[in-house]
PDB file of N, CA and C in Angstrom:
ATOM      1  N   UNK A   1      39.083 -61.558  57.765  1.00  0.00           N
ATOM      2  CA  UNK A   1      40.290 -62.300  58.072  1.00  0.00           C
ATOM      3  C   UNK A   1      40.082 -63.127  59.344  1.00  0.00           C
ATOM      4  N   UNK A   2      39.113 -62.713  60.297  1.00  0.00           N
ATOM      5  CA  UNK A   2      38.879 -63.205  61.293  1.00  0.00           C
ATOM      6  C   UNK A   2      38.016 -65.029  61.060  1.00  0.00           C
ATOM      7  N   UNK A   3      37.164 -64.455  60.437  1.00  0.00           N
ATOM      8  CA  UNK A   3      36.616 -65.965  60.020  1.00  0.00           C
ATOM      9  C   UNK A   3      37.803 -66.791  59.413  1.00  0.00           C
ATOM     10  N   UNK A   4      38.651 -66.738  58.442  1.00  0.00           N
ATOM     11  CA  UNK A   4      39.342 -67.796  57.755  1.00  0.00           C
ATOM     12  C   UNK A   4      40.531 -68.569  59.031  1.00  0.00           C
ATOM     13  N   UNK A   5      40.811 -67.124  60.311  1.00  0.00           N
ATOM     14  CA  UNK A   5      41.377 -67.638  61.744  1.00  0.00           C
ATOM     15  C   UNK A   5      41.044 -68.687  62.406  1.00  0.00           C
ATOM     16  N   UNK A   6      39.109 -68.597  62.360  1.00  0.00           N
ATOM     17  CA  UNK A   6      38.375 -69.528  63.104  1.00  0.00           C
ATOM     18  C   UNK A   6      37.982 -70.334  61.875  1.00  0.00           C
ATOM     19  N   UNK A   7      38.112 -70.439  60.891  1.00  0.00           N
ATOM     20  CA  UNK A   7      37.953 -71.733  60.251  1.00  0.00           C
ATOM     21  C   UNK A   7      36.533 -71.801  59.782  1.00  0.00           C
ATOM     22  N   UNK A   8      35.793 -70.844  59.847  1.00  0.00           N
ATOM     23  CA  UNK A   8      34.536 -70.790  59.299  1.00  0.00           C
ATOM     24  C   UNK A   8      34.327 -70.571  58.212  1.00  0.00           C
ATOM     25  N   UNK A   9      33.414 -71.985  58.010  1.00  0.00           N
ATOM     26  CA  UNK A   9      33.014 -72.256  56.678  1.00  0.00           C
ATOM     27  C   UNK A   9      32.336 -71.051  55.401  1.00  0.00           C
ATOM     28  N   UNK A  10      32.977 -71.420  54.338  1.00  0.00           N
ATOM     29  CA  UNK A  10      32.657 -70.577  53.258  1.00  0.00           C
ATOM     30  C   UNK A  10      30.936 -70.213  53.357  1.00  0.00           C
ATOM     31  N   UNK A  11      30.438 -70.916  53.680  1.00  0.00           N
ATOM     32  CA  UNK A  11      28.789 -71.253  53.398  1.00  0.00           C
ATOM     33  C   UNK A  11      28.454 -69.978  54.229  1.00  0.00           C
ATOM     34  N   UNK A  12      28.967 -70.334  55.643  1.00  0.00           N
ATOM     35  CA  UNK A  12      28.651 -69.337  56.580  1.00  0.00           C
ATOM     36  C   UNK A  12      29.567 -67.543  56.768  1.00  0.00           C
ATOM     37  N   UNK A  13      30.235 -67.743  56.099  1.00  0.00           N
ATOM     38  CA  UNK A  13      30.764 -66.717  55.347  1.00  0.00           C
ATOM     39  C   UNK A  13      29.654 -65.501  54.651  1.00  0.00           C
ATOM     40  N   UNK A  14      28.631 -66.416  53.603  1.00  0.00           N
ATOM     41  CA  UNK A  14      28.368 -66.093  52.832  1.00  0.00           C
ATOM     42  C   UNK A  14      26.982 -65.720  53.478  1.00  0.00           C
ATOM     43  N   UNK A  15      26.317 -66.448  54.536  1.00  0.00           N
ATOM     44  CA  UNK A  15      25.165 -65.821  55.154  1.00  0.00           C
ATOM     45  C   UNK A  15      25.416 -64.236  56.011  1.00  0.00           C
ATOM     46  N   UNK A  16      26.452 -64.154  56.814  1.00  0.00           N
ATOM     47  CA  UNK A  16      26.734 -62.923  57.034  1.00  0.00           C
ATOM     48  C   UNK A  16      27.354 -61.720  56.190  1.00  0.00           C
ATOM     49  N   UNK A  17      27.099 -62.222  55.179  1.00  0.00           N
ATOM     50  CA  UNK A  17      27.354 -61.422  53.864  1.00  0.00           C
ATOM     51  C   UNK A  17      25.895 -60.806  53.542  1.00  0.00           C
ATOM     52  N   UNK A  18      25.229 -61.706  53.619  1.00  0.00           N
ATOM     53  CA  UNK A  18      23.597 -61.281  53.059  1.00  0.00           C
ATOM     54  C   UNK A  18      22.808 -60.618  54.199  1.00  0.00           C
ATOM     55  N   UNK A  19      23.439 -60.987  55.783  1.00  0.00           N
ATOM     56  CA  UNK A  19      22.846 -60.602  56.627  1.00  0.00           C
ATOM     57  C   UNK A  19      23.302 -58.788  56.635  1.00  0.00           C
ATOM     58  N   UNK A  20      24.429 -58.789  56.109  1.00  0.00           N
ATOM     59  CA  UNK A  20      24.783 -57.156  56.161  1.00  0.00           C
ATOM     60  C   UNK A  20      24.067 -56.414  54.718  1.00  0.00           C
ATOM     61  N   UNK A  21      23.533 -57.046  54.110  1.00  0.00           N
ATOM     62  CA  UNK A  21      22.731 -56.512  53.052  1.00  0.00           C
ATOM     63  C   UNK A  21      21.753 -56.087  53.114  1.00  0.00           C
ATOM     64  N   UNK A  22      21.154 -57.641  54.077  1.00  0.00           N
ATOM     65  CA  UNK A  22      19.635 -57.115  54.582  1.00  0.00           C
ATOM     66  C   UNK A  22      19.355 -56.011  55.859  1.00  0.00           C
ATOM     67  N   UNK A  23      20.390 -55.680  56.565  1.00  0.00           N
ATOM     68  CA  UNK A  23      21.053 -54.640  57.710  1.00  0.00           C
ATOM     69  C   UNK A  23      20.925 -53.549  56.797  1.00  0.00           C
ATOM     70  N   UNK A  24      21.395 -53.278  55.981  1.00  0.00           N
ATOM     71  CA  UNK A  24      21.546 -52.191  54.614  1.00  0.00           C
ATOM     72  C   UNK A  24      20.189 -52.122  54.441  1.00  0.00           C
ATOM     73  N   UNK A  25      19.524 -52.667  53.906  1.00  0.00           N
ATOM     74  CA  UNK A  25      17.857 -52.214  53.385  1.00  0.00           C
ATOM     75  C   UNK A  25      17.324 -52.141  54.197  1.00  0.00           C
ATOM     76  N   UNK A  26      17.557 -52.403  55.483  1.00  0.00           N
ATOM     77  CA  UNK A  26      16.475 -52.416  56.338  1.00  0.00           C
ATOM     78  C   UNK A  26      16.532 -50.396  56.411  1.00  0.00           C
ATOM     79  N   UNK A  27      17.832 -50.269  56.977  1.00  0.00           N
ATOM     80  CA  UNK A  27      18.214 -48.711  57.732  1.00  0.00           C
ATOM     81  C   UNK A  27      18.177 -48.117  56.648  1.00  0.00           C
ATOM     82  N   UNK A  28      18.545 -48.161  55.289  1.00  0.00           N
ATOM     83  CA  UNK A  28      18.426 -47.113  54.292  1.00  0.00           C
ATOM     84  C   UNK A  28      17.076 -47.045  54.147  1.00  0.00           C
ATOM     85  N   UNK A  29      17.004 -46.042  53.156  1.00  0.00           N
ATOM     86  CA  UNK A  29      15.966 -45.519  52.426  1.00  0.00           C
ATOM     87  C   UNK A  29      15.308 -45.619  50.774  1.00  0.00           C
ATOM     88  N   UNK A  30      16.330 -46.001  50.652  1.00  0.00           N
ATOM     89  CA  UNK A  30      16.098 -46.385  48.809  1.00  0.00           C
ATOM     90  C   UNK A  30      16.788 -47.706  48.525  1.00  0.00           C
ATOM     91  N   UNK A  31      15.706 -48.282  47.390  1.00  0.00           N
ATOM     92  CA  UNK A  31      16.566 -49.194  47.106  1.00  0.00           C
ATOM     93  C   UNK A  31      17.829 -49.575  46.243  1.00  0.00           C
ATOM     94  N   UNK A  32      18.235 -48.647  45.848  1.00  0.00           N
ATOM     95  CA  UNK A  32      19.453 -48.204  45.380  1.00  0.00           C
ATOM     96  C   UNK A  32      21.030 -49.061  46.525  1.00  0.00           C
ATOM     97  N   UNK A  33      20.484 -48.534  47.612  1.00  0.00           N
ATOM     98  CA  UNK A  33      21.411 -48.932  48.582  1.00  0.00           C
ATOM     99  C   UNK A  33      21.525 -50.584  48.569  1.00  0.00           C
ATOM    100  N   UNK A  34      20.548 -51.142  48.458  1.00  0.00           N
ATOM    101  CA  UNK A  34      20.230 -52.874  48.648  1.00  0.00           C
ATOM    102  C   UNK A  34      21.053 -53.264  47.619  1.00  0.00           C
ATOM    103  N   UNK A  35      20.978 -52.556  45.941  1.00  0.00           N
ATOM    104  CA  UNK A  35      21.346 -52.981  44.672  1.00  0.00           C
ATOM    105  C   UNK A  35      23.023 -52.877  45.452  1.00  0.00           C
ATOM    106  N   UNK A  36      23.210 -51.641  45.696  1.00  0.00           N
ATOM    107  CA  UNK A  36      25.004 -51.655  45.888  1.00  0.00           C
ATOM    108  C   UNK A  36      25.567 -52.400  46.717  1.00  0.00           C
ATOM    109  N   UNK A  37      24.910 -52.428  47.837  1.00  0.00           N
ATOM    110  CA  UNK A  37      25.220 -53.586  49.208  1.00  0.00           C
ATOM    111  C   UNK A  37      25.394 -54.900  48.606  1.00  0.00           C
ATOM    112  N   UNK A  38      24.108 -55.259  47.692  1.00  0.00           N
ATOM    113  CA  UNK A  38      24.479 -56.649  46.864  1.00  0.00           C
ATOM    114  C   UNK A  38      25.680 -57.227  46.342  1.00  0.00           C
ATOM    115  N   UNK A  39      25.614 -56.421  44.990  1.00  0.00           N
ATOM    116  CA  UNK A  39      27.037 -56.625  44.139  1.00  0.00           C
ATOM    117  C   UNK A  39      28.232 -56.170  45.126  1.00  0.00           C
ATOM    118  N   UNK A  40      28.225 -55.416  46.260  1.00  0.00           N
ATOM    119  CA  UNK A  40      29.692 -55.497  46.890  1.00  0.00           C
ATOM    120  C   UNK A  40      29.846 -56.315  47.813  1.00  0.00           C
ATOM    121  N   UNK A  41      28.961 -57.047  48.606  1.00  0.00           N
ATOM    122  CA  UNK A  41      29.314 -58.331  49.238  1.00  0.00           C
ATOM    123  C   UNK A  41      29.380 -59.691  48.138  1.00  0.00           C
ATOM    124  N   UNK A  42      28.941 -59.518  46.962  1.00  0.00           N
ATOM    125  CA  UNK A  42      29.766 -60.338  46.263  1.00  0.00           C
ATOM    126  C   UNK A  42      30.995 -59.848  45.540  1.00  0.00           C
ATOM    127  N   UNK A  43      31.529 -59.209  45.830  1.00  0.00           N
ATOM    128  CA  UNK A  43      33.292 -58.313  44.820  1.00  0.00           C
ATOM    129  C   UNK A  43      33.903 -58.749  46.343  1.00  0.00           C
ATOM    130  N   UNK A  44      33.714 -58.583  47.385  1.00  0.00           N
ATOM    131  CA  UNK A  44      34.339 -58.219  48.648  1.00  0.00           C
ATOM    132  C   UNK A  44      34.503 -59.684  48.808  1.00  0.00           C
ATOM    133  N   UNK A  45      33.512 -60.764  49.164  1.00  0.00           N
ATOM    134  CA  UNK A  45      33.394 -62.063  49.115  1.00  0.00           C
ATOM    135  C   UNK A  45      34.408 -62.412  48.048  1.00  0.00           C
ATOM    136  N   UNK A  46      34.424 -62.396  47.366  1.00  0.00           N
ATOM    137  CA  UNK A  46      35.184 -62.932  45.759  1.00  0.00           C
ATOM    138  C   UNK A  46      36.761 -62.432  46.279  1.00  0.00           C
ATOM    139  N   UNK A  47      37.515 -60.925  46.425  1.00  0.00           N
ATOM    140  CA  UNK A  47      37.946 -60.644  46.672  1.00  0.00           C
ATOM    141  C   UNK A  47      39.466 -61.476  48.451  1.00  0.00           C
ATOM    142  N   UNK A  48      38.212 -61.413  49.506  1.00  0.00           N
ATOM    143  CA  UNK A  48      38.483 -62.042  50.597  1.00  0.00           C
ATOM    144  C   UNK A  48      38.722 -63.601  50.680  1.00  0.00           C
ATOM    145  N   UNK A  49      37.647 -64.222  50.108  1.00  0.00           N
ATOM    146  CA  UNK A  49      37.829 -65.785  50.674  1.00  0.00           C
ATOM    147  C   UNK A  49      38.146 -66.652  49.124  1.00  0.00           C
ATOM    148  N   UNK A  50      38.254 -66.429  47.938  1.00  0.00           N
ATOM    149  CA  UNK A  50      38.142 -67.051  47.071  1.00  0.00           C
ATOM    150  C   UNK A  50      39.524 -66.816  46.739  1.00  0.00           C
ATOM    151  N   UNK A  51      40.263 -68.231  46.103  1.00  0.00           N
ATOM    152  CA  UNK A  51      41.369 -68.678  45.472  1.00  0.00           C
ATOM    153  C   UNK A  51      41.603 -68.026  44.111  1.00  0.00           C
ATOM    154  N   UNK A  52      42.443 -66.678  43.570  1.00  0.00           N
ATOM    155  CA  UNK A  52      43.415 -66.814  44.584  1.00  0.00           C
ATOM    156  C   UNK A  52      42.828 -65.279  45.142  1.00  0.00           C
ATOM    157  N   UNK A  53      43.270 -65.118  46.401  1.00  0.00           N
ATOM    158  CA  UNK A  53      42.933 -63.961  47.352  1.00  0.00           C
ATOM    159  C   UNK A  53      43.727 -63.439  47.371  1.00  0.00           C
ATOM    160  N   UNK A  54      42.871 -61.980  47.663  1.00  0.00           N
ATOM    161  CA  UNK A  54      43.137 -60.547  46.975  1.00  0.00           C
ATOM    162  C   UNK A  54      43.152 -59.868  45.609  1.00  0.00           C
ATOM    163  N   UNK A  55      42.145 -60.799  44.616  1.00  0.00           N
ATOM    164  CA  UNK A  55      41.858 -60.422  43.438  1.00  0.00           C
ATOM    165  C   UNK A  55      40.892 -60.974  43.197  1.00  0.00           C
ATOM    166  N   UNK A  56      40.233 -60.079  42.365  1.00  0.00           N
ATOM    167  CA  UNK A  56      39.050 -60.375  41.385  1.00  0.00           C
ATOM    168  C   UNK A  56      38.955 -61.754  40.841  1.00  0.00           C
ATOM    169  N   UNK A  57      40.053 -62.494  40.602  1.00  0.00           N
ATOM    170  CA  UNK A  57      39.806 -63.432  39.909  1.00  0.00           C
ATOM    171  C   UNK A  57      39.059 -64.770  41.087  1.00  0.00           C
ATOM    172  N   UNK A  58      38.659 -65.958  40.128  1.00  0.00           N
ATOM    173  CA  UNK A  58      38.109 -67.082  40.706  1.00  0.00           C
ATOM    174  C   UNK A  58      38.297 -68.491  40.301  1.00  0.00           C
ATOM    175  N   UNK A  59      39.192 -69.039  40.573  1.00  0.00           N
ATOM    176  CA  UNK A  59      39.400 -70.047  39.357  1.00  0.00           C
ATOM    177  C   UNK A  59      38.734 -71.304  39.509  1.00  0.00           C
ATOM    178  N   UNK A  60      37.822 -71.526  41.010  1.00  0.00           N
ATOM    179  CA  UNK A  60      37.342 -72.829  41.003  1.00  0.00           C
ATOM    180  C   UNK A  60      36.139 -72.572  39.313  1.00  0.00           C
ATOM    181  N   UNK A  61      35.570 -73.341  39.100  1.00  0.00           N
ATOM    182  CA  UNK A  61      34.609 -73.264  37.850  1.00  0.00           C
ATOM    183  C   UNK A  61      33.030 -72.980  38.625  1.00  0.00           C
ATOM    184  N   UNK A  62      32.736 -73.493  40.029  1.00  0.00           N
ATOM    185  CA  UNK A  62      31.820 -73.216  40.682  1.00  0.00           C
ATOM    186  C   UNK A  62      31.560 -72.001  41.531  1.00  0.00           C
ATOM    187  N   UNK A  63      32.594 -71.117  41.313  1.00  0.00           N
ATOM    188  CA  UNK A  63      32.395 -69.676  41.698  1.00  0.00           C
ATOM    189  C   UNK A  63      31.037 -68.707  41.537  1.00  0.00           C
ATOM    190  N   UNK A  64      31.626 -68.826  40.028  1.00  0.00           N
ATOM    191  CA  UNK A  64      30.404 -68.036  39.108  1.00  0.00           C
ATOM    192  C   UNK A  64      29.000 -67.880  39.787  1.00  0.00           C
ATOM    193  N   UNK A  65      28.390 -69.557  39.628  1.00  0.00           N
ATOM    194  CA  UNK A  65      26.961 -70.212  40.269  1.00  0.00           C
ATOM    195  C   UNK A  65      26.809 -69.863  41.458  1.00  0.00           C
ATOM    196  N   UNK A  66      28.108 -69.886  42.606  1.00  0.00           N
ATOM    197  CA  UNK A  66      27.611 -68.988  43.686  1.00  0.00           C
ATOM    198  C   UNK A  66      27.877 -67.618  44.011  1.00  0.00           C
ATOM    199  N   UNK A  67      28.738 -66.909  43.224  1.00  0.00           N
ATOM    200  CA  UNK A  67      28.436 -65.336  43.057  1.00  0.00           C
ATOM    201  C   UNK A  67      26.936 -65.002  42.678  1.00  0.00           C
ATOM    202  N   UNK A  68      26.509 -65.599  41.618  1.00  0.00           N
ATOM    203  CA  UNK A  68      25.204 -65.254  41.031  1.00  0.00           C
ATOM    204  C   UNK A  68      24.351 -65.938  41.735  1.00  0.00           C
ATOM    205  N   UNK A  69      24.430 -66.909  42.601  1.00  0.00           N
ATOM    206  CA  UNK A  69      23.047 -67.386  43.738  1.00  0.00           C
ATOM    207  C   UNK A  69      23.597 -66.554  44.832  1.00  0.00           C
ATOM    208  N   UNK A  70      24.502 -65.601  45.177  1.00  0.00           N
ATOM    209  CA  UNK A  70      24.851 -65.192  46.671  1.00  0.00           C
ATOM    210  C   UNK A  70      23.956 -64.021  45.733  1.00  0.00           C
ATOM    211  N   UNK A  71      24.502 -63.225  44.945  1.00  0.00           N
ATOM    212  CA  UNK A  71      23.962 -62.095  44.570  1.00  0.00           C
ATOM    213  C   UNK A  71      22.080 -62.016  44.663  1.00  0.00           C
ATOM    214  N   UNK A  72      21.810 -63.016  44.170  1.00  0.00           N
ATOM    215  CA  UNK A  72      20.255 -63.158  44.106  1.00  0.00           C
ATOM    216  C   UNK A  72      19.599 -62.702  45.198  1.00  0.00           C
ATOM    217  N   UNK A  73      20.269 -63.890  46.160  1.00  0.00           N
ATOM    218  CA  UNK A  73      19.422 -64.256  47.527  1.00  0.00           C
ATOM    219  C   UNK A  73      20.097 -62.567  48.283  1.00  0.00           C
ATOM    220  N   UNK A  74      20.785 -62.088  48.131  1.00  0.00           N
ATOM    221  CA  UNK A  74      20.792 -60.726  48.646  1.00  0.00           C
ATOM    222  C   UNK A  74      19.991 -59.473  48.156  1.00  0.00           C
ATOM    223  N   UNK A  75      20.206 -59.625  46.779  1.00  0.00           N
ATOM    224  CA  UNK A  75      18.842 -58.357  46.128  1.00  0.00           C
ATOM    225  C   UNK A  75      17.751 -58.824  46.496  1.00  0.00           C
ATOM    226  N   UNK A  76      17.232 -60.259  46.655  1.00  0.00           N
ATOM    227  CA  UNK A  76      15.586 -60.662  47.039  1.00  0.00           C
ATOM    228  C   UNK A  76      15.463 -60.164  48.268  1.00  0.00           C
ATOM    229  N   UNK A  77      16.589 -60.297  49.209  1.00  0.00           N
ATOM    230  CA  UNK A  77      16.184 -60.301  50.671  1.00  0.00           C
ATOM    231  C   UNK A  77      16.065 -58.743  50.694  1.00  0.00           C
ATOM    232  N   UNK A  78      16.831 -57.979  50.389  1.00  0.00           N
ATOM    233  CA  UNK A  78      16.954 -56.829  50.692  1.00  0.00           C
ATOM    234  C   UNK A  78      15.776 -55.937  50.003  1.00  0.00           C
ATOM    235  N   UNK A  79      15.513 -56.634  48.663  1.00  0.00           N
ATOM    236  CA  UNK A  79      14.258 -56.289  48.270  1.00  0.00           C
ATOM    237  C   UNK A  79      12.659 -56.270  49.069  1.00  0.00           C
ATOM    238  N   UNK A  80      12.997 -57.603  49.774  1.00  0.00           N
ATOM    239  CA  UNK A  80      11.619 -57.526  50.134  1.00  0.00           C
ATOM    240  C   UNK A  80      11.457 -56.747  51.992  1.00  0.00           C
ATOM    241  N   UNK A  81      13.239 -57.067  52.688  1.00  0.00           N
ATOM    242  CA  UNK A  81      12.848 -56.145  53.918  1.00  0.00           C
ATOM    243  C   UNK A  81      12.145 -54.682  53.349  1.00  0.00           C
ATOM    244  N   UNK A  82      12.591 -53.854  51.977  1.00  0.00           N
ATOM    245  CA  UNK A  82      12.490 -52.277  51.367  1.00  0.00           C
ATOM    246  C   UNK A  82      10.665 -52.371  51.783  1.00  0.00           C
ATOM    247  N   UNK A  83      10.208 -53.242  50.750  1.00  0.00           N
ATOM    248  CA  UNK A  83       8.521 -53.417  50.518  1.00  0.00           C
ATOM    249  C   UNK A  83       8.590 -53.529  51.837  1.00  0.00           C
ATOM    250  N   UNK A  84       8.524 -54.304  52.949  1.00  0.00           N
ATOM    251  CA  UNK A  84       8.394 -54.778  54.319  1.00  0.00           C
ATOM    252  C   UNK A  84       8.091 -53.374  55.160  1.00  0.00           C
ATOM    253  N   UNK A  85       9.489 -52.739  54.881  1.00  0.00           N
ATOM    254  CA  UNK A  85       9.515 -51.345  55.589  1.00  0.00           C
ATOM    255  C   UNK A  85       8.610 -50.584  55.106  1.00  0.00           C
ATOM    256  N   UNK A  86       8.152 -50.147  53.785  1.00  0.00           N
ATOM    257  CA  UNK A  86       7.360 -49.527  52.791  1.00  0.00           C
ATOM    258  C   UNK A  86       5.880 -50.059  53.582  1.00  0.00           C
ATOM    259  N   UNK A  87       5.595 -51.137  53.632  1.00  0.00           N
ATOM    260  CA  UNK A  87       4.381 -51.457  53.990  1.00  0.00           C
ATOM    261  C   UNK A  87       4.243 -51.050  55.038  1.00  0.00           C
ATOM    262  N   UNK A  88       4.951 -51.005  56.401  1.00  0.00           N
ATOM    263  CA  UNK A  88       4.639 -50.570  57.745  1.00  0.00           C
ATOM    264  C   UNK A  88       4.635 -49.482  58.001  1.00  0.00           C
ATOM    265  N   UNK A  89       5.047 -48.406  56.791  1.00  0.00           N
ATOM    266  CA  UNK A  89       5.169 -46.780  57.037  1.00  0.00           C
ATOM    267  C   UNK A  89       3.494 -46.851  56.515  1.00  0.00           C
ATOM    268  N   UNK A  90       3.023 -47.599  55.659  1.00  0.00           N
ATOM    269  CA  UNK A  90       1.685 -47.169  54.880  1.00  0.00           C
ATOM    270  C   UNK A  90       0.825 -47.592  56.307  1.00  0.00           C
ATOM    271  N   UNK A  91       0.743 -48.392  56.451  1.00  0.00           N
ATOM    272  CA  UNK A  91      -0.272 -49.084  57.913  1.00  0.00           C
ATOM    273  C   UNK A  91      -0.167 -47.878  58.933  1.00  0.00           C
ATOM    274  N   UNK A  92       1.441 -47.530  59.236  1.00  0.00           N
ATOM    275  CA  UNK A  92       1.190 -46.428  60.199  1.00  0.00           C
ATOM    276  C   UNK A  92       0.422 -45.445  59.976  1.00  0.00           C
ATOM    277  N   UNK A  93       0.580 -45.106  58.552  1.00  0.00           N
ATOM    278  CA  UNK A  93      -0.203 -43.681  58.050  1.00  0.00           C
ATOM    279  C   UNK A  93      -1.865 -44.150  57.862  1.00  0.00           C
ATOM    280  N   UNK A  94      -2.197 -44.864  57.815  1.00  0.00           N
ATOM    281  CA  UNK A  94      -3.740 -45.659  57.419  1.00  0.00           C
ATOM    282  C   UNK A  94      -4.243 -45.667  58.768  1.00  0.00           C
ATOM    283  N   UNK A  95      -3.975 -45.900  60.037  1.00  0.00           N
ATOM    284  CA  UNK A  95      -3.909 -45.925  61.317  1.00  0.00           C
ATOM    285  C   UNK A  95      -4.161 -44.890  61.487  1.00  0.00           C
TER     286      UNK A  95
END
C-alpha cells in the first residue's frame, strides 16, 4: 500500500517482488520454497496492484503476459541463486 502512496511504478513494483523471491532461495534450503515464493508474489501482485484490487481477477488483457513473464523471471532467478548456493557448499567441501 505504501508504494501505490508514493506512486511507484508498476514495473518497479514488480522487481521487488522478484527481489523477495530471490531473498527466499537464497536463505532457504530447498527448492520447493523458490517454486512457492514465485507463484505467491504473483497472486499477491495480482491481488494488490491490479484493477480491480483486492481480487484475483485482472481485466487489463496484458496481465496474463506479465503474470507469466513476472512468474518466470522469479523461478529462473531463484533457481539459479539454489544451484549458486549448491555450488559454494560443494567448493567449500572440495577445499
Amino acid at each position: 500500500m505504501l508504494f501505490r502512496q508514493l506512486g511507484v511504478a508498476e514495473a518497479n513494483i514488480i522487481t521487488v517482488y522478484v527481489l523477495g523471491v530471490l531473498v527466499t532461495s537464497v536463505v532457504t534450503r530447498h527448492r520447493i520454497y523458490s517454486l512457492i515464493s514465485s507463484i505467491v508474489s504473483v497472486l499477491v501482485f495480482n491481488f494488490f496492484f491490479t484493477n480491480p484490487q483486492f481480487t484475483l481477477r485482472a481485466y487489463d488483457q496484458g496481465y496474463p503476459v506479465t503474470f507469466l513473464i513476472m512468474f518466470l523471471a522469479a523461478l529462473l532467478t531463484s533457481s539459479l541463486a539454489v544451484k549458486l548456493k549448491e555450488h559454494a557448499k560443494q567448493s567449500v567441501k572440495a577445499a
